[in-house]
N, C-alpha and C. Protein backbone atom coordinates (compact mmCIF):
# COMPACT_ATOMS: atom_id res chain seq x y z
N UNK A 1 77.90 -12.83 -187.54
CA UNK A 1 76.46 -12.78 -187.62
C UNK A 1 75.96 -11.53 -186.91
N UNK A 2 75.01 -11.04 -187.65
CA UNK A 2 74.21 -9.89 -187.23
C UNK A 2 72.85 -10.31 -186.35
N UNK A 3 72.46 -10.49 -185.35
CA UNK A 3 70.78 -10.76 -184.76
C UNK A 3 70.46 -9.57 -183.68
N UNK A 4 69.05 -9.17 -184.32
CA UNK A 4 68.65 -7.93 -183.98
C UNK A 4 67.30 -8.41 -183.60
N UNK A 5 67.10 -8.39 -181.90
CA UNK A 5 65.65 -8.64 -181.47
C UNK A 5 65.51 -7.59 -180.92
N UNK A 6 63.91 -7.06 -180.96
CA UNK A 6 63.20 -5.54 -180.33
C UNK A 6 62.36 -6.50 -179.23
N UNK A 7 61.89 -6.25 -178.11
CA UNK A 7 61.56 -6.61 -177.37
C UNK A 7 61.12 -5.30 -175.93
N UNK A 8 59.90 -5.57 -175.54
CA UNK A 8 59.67 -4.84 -174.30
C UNK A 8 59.29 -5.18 -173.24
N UNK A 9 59.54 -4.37 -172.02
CA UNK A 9 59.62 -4.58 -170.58
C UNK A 9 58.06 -4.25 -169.98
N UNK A 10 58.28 -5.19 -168.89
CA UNK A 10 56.94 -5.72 -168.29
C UNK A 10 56.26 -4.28 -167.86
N UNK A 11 55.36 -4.56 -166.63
CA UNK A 11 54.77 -3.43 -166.10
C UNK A 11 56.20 -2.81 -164.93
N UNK A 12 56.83 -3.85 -164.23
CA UNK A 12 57.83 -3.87 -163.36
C UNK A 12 59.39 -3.69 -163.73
N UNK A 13 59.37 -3.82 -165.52
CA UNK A 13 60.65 -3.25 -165.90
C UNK A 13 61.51 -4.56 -166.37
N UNK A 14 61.09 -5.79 -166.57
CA UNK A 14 61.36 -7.13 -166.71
C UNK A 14 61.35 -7.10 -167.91
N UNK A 15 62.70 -7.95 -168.89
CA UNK A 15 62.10 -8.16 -170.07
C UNK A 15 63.43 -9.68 -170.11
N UNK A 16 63.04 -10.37 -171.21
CA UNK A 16 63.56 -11.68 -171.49
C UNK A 16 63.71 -11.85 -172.84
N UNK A 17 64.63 -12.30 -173.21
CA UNK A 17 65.08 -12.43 -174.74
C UNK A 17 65.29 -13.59 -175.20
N UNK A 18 64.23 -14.38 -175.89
CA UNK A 18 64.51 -16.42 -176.00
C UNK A 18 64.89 -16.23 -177.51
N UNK A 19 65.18 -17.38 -177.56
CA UNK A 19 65.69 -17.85 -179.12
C UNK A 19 66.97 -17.36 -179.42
N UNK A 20 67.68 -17.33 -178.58
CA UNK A 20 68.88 -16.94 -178.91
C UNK A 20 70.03 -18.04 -179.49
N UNK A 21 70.89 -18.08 -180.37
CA UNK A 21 71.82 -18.99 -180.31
C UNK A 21 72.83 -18.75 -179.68
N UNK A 22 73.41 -20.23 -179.35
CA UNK A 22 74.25 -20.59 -178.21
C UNK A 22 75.29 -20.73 -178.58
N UNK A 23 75.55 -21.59 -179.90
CA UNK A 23 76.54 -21.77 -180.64
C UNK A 23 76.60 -21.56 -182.25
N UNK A 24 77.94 -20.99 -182.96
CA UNK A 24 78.42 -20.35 -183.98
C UNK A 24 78.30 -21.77 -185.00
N UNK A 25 78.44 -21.68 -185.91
CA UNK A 25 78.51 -22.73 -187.25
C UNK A 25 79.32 -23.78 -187.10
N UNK A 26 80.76 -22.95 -186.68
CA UNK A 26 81.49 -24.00 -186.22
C UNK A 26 81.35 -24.75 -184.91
N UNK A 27 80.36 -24.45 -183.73
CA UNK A 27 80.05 -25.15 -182.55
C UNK A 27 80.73 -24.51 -181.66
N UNK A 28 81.24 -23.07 -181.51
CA UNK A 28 82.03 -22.45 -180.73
C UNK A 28 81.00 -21.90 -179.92
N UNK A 29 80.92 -21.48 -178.39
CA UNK A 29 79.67 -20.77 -177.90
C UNK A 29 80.03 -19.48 -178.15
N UNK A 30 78.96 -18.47 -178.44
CA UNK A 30 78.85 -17.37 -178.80
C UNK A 30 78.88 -16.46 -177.64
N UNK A 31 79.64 -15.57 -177.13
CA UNK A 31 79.72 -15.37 -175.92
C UNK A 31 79.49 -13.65 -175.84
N UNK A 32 79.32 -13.19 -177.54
CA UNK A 32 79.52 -11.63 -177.80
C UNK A 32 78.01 -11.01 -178.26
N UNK A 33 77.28 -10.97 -177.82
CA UNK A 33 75.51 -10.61 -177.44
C UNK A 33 76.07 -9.37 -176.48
N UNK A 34 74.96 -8.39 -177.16
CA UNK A 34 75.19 -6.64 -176.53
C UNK A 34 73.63 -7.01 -176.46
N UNK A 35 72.97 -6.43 -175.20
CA UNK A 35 71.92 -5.92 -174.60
C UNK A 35 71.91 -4.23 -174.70
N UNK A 36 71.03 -3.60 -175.73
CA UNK A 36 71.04 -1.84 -175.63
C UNK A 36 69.16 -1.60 -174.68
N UNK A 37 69.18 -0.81 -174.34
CA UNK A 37 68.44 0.14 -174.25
C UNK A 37 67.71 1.23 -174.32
N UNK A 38 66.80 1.39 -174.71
CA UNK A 38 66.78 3.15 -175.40
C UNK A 38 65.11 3.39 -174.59
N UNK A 39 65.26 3.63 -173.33
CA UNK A 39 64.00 3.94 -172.89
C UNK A 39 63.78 5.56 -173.04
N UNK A 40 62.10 5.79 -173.07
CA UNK A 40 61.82 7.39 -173.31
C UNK A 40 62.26 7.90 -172.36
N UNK A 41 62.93 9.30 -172.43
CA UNK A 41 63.54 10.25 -171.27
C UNK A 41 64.53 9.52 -170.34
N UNK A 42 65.21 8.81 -170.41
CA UNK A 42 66.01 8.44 -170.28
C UNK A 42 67.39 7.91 -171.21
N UNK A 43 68.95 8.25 -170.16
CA UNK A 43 69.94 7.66 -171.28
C UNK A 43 69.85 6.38 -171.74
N UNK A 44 69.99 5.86 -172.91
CA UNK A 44 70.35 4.70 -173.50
C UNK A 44 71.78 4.46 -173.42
N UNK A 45 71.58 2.49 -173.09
CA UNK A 45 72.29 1.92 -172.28
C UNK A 45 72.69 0.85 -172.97
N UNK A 46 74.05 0.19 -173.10
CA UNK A 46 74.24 -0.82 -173.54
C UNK A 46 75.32 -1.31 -172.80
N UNK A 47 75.13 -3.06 -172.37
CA UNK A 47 76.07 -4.05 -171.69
C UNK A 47 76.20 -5.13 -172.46
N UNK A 48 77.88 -6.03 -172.32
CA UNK A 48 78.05 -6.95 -172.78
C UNK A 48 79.31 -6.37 -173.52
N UNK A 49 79.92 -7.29 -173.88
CA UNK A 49 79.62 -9.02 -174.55
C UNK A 49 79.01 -9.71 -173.47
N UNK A 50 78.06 -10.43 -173.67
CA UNK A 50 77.57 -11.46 -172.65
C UNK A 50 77.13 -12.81 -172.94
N UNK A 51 76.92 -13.36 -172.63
CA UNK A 51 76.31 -14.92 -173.47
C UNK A 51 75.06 -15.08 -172.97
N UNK A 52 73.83 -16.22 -173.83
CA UNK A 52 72.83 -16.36 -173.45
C UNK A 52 72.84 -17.09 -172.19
N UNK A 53 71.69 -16.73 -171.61
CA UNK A 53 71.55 -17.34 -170.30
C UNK A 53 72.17 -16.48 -168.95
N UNK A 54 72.55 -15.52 -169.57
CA UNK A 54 73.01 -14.38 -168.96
C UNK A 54 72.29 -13.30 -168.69
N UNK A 55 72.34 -12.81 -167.20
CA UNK A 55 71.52 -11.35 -167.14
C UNK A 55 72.12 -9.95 -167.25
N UNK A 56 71.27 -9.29 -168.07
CA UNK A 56 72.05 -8.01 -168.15
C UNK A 56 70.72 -6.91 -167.22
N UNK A 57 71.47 -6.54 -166.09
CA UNK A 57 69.99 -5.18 -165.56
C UNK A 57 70.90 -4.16 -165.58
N UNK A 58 70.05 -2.96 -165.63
CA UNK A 58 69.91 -1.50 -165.99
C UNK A 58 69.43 -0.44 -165.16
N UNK A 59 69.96 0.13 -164.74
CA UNK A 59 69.09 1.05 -163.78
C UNK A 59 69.21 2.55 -164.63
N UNK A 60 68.02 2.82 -164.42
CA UNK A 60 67.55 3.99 -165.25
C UNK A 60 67.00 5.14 -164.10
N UNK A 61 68.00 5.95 -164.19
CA UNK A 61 67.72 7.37 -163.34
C UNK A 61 67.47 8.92 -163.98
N UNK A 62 66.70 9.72 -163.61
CA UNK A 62 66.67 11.06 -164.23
C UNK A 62 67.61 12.13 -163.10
N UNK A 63 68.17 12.76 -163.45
CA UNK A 63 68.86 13.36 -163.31
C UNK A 63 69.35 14.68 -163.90
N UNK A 64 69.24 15.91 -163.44
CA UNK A 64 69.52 17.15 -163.75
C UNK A 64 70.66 17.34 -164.40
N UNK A 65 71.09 16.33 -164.34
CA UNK A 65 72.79 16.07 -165.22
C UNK A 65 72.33 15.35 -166.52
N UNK A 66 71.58 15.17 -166.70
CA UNK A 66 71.01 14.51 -168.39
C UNK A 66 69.95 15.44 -168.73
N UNK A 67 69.70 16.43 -168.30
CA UNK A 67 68.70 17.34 -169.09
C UNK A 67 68.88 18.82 -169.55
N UNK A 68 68.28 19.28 -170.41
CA UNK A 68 68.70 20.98 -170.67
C UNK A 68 67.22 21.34 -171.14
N UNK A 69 67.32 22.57 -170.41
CA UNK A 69 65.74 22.80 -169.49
C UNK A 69 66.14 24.26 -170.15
N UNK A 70 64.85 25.30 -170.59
CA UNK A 70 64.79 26.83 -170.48
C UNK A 70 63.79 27.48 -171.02
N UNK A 71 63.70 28.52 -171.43
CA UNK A 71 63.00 29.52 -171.79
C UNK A 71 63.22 29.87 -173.13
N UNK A 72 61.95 29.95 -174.10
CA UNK A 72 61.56 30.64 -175.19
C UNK A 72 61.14 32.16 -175.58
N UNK A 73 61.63 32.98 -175.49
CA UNK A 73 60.42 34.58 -175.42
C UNK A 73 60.10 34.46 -176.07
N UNK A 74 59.51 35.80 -176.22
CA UNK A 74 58.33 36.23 -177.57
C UNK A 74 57.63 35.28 -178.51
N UNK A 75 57.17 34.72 -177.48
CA UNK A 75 56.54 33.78 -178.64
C UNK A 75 54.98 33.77 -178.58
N UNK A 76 54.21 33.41 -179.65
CA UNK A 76 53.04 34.57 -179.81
C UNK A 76 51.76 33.15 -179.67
N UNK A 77 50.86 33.43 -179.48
CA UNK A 77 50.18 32.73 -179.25
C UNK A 77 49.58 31.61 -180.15
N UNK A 78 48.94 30.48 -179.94
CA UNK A 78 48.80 29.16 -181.01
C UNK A 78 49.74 29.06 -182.00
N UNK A 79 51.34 28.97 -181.42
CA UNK A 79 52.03 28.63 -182.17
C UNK A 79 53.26 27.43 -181.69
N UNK A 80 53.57 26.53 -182.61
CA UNK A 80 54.01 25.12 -181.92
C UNK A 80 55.29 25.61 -181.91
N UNK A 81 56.39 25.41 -181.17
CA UNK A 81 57.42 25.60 -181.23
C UNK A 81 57.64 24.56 -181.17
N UNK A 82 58.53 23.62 -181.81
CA UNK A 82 59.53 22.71 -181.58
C UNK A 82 61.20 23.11 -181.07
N UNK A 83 62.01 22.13 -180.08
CA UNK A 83 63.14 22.20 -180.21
C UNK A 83 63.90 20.60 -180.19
N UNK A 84 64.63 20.64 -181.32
CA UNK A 84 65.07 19.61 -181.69
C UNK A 84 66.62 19.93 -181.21
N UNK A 85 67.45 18.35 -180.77
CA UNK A 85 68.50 18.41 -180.14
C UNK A 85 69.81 17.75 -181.06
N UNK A 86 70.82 18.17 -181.26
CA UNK A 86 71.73 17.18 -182.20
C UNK A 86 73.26 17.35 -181.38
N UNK A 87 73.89 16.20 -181.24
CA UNK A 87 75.36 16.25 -180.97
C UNK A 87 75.85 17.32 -181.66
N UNK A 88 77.11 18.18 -181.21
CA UNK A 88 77.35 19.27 -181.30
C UNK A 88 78.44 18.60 -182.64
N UNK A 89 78.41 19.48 -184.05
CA UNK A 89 79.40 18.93 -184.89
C UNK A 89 78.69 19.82 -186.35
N UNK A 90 79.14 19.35 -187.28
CA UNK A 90 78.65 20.47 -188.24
C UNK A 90 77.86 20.42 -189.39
N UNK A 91 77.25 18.17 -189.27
CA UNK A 91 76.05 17.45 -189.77
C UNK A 91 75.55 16.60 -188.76
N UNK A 92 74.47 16.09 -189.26
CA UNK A 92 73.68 14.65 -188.27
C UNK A 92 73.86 15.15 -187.48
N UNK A 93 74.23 14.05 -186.45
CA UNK A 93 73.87 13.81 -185.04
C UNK A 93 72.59 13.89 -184.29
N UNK A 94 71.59 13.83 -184.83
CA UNK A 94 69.61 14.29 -184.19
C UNK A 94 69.93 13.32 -183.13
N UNK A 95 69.63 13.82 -181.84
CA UNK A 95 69.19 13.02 -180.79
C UNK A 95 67.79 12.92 -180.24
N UNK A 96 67.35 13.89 -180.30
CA UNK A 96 65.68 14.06 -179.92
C UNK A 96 65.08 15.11 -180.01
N UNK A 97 63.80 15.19 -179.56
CA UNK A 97 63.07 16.66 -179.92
C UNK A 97 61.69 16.80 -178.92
N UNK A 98 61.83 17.93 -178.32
CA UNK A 98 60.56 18.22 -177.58
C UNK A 98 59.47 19.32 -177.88
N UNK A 99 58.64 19.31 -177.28
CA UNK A 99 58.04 20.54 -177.71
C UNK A 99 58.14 22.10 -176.85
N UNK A 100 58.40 22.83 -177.18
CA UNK A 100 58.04 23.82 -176.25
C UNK A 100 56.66 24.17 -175.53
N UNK A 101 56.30 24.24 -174.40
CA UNK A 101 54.87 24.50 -173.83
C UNK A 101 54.53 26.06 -174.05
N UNK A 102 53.37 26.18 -173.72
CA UNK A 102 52.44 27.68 -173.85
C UNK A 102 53.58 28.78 -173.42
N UNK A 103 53.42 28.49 -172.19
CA UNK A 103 54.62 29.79 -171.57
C UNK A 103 55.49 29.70 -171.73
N UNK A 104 56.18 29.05 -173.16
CA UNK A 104 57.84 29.08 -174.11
C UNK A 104 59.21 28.37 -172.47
N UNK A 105 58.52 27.66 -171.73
CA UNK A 105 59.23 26.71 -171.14
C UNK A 105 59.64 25.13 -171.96
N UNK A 106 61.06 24.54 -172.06
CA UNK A 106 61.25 23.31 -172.50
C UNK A 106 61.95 22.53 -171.24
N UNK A 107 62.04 21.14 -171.68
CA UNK A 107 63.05 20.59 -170.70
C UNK A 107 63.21 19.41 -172.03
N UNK A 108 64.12 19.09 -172.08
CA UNK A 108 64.66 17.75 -172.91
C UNK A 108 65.62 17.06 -172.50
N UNK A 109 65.38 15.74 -171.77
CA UNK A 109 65.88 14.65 -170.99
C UNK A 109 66.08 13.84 -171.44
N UNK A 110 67.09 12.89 -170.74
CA UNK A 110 67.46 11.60 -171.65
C UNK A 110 68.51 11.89 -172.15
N UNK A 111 69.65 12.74 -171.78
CA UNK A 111 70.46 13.12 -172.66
C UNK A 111 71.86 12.65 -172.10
N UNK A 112 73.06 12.36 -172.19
CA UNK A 112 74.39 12.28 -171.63
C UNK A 112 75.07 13.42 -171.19
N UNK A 113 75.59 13.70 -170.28
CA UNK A 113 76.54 14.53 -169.46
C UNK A 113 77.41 14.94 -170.20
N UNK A 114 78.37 13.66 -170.82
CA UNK A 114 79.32 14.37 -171.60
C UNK A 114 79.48 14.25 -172.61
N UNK A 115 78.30 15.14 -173.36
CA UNK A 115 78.30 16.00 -174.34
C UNK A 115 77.61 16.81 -174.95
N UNK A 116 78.29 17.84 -175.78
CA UNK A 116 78.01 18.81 -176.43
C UNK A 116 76.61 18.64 -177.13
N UNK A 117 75.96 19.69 -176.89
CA UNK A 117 74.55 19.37 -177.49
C UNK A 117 74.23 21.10 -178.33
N UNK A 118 73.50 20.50 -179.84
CA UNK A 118 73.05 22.22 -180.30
C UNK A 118 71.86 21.71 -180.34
N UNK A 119 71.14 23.09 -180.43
CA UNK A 119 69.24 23.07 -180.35
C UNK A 119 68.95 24.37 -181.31
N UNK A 120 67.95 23.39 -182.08
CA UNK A 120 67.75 24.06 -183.21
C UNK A 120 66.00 24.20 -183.07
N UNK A 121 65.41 25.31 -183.01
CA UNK A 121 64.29 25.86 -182.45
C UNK A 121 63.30 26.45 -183.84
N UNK A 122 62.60 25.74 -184.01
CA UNK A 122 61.07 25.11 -185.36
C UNK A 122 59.93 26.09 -184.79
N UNK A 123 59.52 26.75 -185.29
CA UNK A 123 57.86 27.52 -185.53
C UNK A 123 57.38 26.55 -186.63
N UNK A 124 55.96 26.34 -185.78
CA UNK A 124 54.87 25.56 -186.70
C UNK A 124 53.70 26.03 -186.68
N UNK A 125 53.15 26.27 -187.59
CA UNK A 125 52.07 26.47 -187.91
C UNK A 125 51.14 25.66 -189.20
N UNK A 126 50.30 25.33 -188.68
CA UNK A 126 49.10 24.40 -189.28
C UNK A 126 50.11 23.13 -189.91
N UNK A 127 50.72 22.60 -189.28
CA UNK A 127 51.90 21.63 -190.48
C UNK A 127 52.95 22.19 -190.88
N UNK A 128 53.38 23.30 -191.00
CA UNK A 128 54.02 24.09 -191.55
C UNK A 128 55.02 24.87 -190.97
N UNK A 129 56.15 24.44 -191.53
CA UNK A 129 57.54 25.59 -190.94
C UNK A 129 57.71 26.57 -191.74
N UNK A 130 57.54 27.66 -190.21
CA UNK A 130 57.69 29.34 -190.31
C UNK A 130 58.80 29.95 -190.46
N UNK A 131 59.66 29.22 -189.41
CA UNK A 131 60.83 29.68 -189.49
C UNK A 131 62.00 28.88 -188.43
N UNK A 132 62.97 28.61 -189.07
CA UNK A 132 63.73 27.36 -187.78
C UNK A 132 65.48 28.08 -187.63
N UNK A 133 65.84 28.12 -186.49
CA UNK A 133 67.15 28.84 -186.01
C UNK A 133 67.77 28.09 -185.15
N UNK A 134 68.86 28.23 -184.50
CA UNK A 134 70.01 27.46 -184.50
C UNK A 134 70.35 28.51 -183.46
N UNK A 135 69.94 27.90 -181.60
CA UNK A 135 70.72 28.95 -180.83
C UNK A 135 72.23 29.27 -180.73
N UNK A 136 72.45 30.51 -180.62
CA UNK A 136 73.83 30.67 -180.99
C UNK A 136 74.04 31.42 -178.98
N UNK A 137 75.19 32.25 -179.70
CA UNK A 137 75.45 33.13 -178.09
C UNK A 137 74.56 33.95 -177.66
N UNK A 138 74.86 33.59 -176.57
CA UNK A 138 73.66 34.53 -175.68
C UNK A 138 72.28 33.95 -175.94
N UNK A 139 72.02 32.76 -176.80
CA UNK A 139 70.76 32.29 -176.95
C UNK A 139 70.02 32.66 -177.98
N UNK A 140 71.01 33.81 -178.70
CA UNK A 140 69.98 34.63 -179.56
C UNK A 140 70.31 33.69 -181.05
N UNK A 141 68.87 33.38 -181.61
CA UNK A 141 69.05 32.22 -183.00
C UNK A 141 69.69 32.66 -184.05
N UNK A 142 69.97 31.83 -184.67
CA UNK A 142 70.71 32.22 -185.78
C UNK A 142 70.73 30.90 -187.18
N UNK A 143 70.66 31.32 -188.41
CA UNK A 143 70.38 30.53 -189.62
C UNK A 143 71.74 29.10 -189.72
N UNK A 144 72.74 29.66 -189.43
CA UNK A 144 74.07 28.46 -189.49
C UNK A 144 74.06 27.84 -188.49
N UNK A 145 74.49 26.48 -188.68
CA UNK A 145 74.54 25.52 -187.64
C UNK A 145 75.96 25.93 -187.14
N UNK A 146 77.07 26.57 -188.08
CA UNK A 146 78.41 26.38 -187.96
C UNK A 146 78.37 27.77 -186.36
N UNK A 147 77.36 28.76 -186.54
CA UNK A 147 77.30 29.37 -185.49
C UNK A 147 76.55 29.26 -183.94
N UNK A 148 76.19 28.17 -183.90
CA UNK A 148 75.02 27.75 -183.53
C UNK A 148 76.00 26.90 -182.21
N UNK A 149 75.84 27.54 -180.62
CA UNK A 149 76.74 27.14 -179.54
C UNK A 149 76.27 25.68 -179.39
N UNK A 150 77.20 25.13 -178.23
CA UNK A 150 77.64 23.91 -177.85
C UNK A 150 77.03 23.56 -176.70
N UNK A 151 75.73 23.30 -175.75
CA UNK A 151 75.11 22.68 -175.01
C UNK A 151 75.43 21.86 -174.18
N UNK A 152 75.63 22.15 -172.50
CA UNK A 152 75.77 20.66 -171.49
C UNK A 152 74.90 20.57 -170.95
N UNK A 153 74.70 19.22 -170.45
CA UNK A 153 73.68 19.31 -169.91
C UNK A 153 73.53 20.35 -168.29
N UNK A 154 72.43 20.15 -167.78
CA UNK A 154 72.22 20.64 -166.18
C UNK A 154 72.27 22.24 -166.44
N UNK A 155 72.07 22.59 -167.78
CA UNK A 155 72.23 24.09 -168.03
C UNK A 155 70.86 24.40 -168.15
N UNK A 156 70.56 25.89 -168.15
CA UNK A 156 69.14 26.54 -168.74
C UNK A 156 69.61 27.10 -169.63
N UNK A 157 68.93 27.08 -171.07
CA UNK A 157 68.99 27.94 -172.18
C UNK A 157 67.78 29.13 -171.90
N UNK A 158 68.38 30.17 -172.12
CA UNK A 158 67.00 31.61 -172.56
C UNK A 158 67.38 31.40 -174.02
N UNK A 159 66.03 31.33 -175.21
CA UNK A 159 66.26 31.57 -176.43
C UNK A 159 65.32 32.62 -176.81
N UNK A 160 66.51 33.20 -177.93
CA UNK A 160 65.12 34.04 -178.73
C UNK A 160 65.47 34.07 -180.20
N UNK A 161 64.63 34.02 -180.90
CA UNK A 161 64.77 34.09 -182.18
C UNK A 161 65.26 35.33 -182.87
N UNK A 162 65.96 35.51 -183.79
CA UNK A 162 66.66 36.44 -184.24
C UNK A 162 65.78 37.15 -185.03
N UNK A 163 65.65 38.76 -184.64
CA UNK A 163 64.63 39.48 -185.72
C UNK A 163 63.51 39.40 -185.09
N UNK A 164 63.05 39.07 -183.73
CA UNK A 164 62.09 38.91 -182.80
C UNK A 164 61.68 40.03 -181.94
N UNK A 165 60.94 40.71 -182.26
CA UNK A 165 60.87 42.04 -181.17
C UNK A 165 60.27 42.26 -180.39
């Protein structure tokens, strides 16, 4: 059996999960219940096998070791930069996406230690993508993902877009 409850935490970080079953078809107790987590800016967390009636807590820390923080140049005024984050590999993997601020500073948190992360860096304008690159070495962007470096966390990226003067 598949059971999938969404559920959220109090003002204090409390949350409770009822209606659970106890026992399988055949009357066996069910003892294999995973508790995940996926809070904002923070890593997502999962415990168990556990059974109902069971507590699962979580402690959720930020840490300079789950984030990759840096710098955008040349980047010109009223324009949105996005940077979107994906496990390092050569499809999928999207993990998240922040925005870049005015003075082309990012930070994107919530991330795991060990691993490889690429960032792929979006110009927007009015709704609209201008132009999107794939930091490579030295930071400087580039169109292939296949060139496009490998990210740890607790690092600073400098990026610049390729053809940027």
């Amino acid at each position: 059996m598949h059971i999938e409850v969404i559920g959220f935490t109090d003002d204090n970080g409390y949350y409770m999960v009822n209606a659970l079953k106890t026992k399988d078809r055949q009357g066996n107790a069910i003892s294999d219940y995973f508790v995940s987590i996926y809070p904002p800016n923070y890593i997502s967390q999962t415990q168990g096998p556990i059974m109902p009636s069971k507590s699962a807590n979580f402690i959720c820390t930020k840490e300079a070791a789950n984030k990759i923080s840096g710098m955008v140049s040349e980047i010109s005024e009223n324009t949105l930069i996005i940077v979107k984050v994906y496990k390092q590999g050569e499809t999928g993997g999207y993990v998240k996406k922040s925005q870049v601020n005015s003075d082309g500073s990012f930070v994107v948190d919530g991330l795991k230690a060990d691993v490889l992360y690429q960032l792929k860096f979006i110009v927007m304008e009015n709704g609209n993508v201008l132009m999107s690159q794939w930091a490579g070495n030295e930071g400087i962007g580039g169109n292939d993902r296949l060139d496009a470096r490998g990210y740890q966390t607790d690092k600073r990226v400098n990026f610049r877009f390729y053809g940027a003067e």
